[in-house]
Structure formats: structure tokens, C-alpha cells
PDB file of N, CA and C in Angstrom:
ATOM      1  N   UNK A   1       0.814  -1.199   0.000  1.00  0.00           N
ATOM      2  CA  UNK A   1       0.000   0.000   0.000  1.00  0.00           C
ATOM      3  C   UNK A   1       0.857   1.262   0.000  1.00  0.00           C
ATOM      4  N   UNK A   2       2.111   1.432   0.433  1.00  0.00           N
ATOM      5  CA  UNK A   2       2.617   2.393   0.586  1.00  0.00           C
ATOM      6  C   UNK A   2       3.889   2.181  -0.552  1.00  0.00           C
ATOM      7  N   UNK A   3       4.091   1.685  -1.404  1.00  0.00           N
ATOM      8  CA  UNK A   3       4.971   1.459  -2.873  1.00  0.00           C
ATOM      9  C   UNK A   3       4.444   2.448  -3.454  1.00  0.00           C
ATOM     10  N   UNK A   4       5.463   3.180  -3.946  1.00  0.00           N
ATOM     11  CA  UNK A   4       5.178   4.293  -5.035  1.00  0.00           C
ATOM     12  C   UNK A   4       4.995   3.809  -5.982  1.00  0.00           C
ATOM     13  N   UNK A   5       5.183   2.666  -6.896  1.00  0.00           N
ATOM     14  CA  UNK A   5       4.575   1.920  -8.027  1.00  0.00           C
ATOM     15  C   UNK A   5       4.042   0.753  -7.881  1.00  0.00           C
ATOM     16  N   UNK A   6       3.477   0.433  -6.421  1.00  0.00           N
ATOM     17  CA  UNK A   6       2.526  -0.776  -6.179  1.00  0.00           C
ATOM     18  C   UNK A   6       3.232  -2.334  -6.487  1.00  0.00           C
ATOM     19  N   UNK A   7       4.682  -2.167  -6.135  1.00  0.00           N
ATOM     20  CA  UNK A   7       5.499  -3.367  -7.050  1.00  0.00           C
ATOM     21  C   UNK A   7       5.350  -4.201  -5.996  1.00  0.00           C
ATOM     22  N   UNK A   8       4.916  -4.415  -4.849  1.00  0.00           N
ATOM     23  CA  UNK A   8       4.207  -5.408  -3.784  1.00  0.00           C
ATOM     24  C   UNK A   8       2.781  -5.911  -4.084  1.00  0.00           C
ATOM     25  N   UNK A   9       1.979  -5.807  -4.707  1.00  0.00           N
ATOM     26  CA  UNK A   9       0.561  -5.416  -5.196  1.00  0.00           C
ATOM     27  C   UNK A   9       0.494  -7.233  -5.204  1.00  0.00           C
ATOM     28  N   UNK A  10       1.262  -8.041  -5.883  1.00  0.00           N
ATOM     29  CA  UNK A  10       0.640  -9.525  -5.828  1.00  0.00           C
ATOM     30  C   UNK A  10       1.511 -10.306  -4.824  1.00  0.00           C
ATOM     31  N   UNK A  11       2.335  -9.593  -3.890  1.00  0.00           N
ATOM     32  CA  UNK A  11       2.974 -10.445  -2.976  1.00  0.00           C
ATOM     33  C   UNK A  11       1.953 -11.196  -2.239  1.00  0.00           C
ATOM     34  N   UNK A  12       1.408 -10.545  -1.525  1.00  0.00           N
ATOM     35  CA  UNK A  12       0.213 -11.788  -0.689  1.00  0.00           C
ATOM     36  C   UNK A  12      -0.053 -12.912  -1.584  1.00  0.00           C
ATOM     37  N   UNK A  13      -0.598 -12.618  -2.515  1.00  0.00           N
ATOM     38  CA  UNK A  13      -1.319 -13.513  -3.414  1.00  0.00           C
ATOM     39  C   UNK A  13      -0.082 -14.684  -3.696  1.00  0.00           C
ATOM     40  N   UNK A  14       0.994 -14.465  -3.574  1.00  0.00           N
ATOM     41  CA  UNK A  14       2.227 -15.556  -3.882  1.00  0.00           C
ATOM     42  C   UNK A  14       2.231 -16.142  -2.559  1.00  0.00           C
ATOM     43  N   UNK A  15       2.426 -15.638  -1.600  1.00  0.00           N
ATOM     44  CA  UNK A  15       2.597 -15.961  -0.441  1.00  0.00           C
ATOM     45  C   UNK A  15       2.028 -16.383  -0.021  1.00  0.00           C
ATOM     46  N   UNK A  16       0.288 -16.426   0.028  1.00  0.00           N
ATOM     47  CA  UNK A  16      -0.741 -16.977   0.490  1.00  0.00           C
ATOM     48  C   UNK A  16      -0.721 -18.464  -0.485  1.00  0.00           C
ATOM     49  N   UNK A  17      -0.457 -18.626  -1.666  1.00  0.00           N
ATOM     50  CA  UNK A  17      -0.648 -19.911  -2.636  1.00  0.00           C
ATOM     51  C   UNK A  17       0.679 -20.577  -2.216  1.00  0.00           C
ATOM     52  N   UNK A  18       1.718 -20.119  -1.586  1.00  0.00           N
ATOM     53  CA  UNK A  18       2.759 -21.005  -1.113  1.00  0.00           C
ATOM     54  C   UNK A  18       2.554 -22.250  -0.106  1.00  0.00           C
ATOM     55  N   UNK A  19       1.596 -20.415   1.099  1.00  0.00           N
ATOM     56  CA  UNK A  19       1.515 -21.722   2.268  1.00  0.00           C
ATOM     57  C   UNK A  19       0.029 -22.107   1.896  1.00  0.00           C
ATOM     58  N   UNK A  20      -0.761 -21.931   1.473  1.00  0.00           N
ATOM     59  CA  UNK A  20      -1.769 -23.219   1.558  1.00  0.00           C
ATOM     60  C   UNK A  20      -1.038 -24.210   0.511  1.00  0.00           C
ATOM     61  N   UNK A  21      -0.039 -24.440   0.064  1.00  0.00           N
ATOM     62  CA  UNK A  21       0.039 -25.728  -0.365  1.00  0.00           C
ATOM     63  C   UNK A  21       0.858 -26.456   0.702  1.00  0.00           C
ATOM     64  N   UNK A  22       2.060 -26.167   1.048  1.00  0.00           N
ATOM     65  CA  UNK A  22       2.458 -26.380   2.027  1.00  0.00           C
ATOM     66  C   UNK A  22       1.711 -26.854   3.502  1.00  0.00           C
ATOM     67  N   UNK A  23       0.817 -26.187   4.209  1.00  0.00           N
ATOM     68  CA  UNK A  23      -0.329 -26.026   4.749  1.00  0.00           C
ATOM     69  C   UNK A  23      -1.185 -27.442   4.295  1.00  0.00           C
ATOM     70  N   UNK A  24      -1.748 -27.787   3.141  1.00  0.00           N
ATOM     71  CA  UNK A  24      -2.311 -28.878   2.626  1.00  0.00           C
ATOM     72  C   UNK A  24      -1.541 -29.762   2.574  1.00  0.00           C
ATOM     73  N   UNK A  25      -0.390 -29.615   2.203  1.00  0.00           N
ATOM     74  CA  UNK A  25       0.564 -31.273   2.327  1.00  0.00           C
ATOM     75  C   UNK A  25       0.635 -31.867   3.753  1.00  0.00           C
ATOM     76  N   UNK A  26       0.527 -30.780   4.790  1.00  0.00           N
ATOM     77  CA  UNK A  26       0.690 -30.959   6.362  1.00  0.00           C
ATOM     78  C   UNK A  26      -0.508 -31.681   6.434  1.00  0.00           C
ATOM     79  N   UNK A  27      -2.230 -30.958   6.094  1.00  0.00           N
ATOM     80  CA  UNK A  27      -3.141 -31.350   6.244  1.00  0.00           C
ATOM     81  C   UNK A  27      -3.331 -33.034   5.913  1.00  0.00           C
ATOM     82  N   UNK A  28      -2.809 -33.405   4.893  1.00  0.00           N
ATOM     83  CA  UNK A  28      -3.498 -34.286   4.191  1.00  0.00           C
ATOM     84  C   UNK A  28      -2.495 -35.728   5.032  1.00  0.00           C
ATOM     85  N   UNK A  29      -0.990 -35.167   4.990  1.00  0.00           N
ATOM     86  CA  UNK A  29      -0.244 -36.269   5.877  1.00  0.00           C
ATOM     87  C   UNK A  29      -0.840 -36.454   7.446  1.00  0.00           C
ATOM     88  N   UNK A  30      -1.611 -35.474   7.821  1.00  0.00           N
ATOM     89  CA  UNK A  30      -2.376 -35.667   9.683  1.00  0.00           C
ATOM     90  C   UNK A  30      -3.430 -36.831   8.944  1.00  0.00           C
ATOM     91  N   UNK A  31      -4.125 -36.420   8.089  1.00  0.00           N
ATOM     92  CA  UNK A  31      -4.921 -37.852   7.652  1.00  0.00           C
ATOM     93  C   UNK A  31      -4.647 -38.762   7.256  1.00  0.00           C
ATOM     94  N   UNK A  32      -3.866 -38.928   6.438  1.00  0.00           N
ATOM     95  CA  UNK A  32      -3.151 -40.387   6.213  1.00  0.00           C
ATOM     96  C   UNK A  32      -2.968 -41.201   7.277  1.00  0.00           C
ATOM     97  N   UNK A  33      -2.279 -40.329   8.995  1.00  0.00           N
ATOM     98  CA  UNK A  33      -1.927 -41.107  10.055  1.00  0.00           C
ATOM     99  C   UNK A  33      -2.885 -40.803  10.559  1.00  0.00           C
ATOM    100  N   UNK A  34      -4.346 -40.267  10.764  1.00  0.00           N
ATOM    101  CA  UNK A  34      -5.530 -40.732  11.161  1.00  0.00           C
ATOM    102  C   UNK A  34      -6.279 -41.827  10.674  1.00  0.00           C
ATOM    103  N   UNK A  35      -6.325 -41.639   9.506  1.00  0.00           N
ATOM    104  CA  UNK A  35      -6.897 -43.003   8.298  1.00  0.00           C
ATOM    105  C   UNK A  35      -6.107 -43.817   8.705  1.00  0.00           C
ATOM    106  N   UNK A  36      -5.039 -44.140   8.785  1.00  0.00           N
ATOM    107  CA  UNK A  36      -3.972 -45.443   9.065  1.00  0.00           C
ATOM    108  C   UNK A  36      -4.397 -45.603  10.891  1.00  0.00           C
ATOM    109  N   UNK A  37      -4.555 -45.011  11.763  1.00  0.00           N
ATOM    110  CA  UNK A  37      -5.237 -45.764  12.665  1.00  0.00           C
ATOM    111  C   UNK A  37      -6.411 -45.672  12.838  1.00  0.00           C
ATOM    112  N   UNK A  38      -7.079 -45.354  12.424  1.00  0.00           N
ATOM    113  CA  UNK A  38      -8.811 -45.531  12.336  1.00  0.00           C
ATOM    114  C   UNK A  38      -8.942 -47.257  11.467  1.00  0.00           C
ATOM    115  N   UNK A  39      -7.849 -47.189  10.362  1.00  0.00           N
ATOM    116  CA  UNK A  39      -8.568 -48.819   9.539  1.00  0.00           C
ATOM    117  C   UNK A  39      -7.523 -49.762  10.564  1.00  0.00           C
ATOM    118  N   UNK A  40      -6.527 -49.538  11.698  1.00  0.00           N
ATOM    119  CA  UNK A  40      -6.022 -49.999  12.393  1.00  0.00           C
ATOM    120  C   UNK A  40      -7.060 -50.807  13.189  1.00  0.00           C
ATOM    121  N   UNK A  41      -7.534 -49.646  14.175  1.00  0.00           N
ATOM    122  CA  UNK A  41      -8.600 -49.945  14.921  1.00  0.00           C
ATOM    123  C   UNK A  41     -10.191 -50.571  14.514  1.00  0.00           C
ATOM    124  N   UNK A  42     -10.276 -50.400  13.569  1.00  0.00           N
ATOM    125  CA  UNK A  42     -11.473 -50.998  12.522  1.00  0.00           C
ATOM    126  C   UNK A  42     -11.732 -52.649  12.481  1.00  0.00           C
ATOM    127  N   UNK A  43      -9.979 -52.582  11.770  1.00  0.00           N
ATOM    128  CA  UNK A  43      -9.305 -54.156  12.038  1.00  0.00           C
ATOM    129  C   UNK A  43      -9.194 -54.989  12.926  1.00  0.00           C
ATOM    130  N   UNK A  44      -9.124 -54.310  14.031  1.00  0.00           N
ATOM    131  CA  UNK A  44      -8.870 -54.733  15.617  1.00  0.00           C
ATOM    132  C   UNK A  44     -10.321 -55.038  15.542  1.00  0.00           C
ATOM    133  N   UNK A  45     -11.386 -54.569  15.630  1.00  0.00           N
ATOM    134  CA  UNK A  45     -13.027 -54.678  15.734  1.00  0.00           C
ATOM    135  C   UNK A  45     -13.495 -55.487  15.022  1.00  0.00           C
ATOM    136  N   UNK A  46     -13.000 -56.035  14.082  1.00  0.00           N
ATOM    137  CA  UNK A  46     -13.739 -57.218  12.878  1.00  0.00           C
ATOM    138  C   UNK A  46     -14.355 -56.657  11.503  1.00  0.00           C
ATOM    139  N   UNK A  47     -13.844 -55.150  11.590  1.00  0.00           N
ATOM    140  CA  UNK A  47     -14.153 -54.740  10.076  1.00  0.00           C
ATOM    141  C   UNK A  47     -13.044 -55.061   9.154  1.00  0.00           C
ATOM    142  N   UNK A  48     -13.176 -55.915   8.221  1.00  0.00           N
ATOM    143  CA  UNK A  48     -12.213 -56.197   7.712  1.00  0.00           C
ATOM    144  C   UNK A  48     -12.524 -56.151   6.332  1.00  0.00           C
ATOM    145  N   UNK A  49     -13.302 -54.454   5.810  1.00  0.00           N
ATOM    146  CA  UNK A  49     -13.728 -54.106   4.097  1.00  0.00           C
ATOM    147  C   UNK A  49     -12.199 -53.586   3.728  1.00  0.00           C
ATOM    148  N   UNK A  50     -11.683 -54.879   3.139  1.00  0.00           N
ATOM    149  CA  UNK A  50     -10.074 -53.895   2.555  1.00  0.00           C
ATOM    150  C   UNK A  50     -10.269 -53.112   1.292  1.00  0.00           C
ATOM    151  N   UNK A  51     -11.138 -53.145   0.524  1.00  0.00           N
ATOM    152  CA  UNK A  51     -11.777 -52.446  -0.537  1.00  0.00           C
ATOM    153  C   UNK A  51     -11.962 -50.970   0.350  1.00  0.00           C
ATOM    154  N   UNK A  52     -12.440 -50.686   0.945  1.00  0.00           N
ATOM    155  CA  UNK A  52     -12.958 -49.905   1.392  1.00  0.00           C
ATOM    156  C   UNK A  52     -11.650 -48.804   2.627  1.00  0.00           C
ATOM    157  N   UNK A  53     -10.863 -50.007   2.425  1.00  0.00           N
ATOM    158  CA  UNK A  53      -9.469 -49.251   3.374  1.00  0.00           C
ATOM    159  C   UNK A  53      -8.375 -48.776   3.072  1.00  0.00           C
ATOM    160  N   UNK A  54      -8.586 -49.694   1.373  1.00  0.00           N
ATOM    161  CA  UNK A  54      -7.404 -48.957   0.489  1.00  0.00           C
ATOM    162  C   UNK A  54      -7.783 -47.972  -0.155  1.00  0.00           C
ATOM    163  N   UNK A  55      -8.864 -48.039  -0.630  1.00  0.00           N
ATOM    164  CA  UNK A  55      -9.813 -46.302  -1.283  1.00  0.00           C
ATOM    165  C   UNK A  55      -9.528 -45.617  -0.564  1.00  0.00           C
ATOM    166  N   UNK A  56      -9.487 -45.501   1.126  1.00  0.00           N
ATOM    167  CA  UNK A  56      -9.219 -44.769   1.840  1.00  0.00           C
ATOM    168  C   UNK A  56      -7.919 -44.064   1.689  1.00  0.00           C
ATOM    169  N   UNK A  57      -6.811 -44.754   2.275  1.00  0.00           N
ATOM    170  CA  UNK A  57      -5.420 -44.738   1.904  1.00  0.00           C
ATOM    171  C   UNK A  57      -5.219 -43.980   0.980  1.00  0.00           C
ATOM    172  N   UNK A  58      -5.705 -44.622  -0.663  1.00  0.00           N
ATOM    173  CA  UNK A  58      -5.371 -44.245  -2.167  1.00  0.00           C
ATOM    174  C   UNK A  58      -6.255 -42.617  -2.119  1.00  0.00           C
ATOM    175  N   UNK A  59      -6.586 -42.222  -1.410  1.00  0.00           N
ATOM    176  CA  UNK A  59      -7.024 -40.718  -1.874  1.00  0.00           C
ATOM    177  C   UNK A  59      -6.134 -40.223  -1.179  1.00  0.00           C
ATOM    178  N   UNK A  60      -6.070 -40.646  -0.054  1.00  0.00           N
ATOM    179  CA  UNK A  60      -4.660 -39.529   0.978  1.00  0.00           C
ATOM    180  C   UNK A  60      -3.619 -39.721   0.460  1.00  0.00           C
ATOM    181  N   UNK A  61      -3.353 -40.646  -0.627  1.00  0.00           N
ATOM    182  CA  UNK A  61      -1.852 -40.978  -0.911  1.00  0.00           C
ATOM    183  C   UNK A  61      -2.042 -40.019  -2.153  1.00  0.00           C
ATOM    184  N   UNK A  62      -2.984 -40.208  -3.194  1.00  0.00           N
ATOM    185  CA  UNK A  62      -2.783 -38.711  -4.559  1.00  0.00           C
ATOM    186  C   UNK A  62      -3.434 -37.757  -3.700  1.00  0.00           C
ATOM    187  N   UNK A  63      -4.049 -37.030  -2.755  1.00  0.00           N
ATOM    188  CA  UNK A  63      -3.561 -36.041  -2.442  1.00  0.00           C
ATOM    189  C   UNK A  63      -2.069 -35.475  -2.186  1.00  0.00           C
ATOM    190  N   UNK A  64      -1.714 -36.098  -0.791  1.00  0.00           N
ATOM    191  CA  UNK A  64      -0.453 -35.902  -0.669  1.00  0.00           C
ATOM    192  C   UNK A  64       0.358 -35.830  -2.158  1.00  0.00           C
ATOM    193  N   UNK A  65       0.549 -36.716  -2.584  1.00  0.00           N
ATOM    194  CA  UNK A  65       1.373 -36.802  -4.462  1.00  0.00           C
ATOM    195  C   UNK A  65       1.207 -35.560  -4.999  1.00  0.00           C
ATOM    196  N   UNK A  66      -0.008 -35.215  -5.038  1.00  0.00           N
ATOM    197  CA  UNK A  66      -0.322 -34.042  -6.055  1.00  0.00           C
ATOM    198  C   UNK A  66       0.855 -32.844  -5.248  1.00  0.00           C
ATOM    199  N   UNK A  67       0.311 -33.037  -4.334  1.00  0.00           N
ATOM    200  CA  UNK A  67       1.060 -32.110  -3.530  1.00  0.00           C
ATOM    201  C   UNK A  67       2.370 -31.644  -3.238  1.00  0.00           C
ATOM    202  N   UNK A  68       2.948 -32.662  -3.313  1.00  0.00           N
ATOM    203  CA  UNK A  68       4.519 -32.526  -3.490  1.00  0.00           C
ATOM    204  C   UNK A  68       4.807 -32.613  -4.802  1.00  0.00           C
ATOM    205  N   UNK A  69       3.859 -33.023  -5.520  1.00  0.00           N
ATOM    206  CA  UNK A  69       4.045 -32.723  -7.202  1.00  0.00           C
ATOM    207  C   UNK A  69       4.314 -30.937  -7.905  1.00  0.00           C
ATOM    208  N   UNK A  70       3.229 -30.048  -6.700  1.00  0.00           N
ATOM    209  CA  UNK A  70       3.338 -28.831  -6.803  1.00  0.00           C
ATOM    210  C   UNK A  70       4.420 -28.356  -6.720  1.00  0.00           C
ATOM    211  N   UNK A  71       4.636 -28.592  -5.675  1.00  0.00           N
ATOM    212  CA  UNK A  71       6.484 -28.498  -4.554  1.00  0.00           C
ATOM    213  C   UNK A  71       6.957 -28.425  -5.454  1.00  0.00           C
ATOM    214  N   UNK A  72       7.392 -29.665  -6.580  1.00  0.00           N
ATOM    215  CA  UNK A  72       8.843 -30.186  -6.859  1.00  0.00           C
ATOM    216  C   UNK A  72       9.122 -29.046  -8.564  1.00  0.00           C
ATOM    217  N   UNK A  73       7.574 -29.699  -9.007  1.00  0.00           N
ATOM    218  CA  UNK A  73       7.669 -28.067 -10.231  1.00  0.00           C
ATOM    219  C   UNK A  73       7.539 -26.618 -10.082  1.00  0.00           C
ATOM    220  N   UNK A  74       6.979 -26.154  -8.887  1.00  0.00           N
ATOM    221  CA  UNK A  74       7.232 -24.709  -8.393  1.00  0.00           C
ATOM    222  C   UNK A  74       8.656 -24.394  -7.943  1.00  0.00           C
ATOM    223  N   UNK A  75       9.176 -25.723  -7.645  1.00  0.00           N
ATOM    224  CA  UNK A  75      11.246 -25.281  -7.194  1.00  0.00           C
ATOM    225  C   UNK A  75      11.977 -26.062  -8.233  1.00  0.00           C
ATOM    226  N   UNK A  76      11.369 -26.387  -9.461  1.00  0.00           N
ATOM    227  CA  UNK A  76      11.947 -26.873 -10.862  1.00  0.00           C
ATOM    228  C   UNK A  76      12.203 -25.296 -11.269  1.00  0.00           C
ATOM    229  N   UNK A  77      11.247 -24.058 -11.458  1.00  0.00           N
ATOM    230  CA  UNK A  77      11.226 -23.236 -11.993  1.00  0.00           C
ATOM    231  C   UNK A  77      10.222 -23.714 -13.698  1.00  0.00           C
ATOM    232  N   UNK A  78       9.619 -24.581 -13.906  1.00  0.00           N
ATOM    233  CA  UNK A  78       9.360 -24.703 -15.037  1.00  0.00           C
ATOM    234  C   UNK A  78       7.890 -24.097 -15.013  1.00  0.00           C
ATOM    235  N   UNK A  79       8.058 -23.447 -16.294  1.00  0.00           N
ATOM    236  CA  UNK A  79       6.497 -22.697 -16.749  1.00  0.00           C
ATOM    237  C   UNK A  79       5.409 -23.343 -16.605  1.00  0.00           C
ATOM    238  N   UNK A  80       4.208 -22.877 -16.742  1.00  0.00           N
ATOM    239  CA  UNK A  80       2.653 -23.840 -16.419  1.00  0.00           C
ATOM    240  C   UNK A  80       2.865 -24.325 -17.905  1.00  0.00           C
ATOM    241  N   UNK A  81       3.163 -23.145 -18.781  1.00  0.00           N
ATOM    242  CA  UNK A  81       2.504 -23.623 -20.632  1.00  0.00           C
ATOM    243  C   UNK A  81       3.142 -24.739 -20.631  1.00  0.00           C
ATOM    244  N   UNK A  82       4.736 -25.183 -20.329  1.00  0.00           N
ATOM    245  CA  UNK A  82       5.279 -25.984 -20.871  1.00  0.00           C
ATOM    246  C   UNK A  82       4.901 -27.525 -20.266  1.00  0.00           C
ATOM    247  N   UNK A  83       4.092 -27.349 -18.432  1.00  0.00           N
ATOM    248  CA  UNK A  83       3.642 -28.680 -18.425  1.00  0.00           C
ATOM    249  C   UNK A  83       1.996 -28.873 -18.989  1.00  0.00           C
ATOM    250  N   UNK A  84       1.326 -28.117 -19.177  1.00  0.00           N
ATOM    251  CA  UNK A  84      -0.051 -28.180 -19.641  1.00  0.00           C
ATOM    252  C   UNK A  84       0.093 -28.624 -21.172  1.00  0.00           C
ATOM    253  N   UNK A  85       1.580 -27.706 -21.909  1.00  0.00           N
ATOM    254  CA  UNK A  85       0.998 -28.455 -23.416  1.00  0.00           C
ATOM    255  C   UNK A  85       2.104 -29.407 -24.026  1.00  0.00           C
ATOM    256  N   UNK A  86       2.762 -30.162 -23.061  1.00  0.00           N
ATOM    257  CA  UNK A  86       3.885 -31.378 -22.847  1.00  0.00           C
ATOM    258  C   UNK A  86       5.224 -30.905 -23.727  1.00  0.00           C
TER     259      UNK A  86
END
């Protein structure tokens, strides 16, 4: 607000898309080790839908993925065009 040519004007906006990804990779690994003892304890009880425990798993696992997928091409430096049009 106080830049004589506003050259701060999209810092938040970088800064804020940093840490919610960051922020979401944290999120999604607390569930993975909630999901991993919830189908723990499930198991222990006689629920034993493994269909139903690896679906579980397999979404927290491509979340997380995607996620460090962001990571690894935002500190590659490589352009969006060049992974969107291969």
C-alpha cells in the first residue's frame, strides 16, 4: 500500500498460494496417520472391508502426491505452458 509503483501489489497472493500448499501437504499427511489408525482400529473390531481401506489410503496418498508434485515443479522453476501443453 505504501509502494510508489505498487510493485508489492501480488505479494500476498504468492505468499498466500505457497503456504496453503504447504499447509495442505501438512493437512493431508495428519490424515493419512488418522486413516492409518482408524482402519487400524477398525481391524482390531472385525471390520475387515479392505476395498474400502485402500480407497481410503489411495485418496490420501494422490492427495499428498499431487502435492509434493506442486512443490517439486514450483522449485523446478518450469512454466505452467510448458507442463499443460507437454
Amino acid at each position: 500500500m505504501l509502494a510508489r509503483r505498487r510493485e508489492y501489489l501480488y505479494l500476498g497472493g504468492l505468499l498466500s498460494s505457497g503456504v496453503s500448499i504447504y499447509l495442505g501437504l501438512l493437512v493431508f499427511v495428519g490424515y493419512m496417520i488418522v486413516d492409518t489408525q482408524d482402519i487400524i482400529e477398525k481391524a482390531h473390531l472385525g471390520d475387515l472391508d479392505y476395498v474400502k481401506h485402500a480407497l481410503t489410503l489411495f485418496t490420501d496418498f494422490v492427495a499428498v502426491f499431487v502435492r509434493i508434485l506442486i512443490i517439486m515443479v514450483s522449485q523446478a522453476g518450469i512454466p505452467d505452458k510448458a507442463i499443460f501443453n507437454g
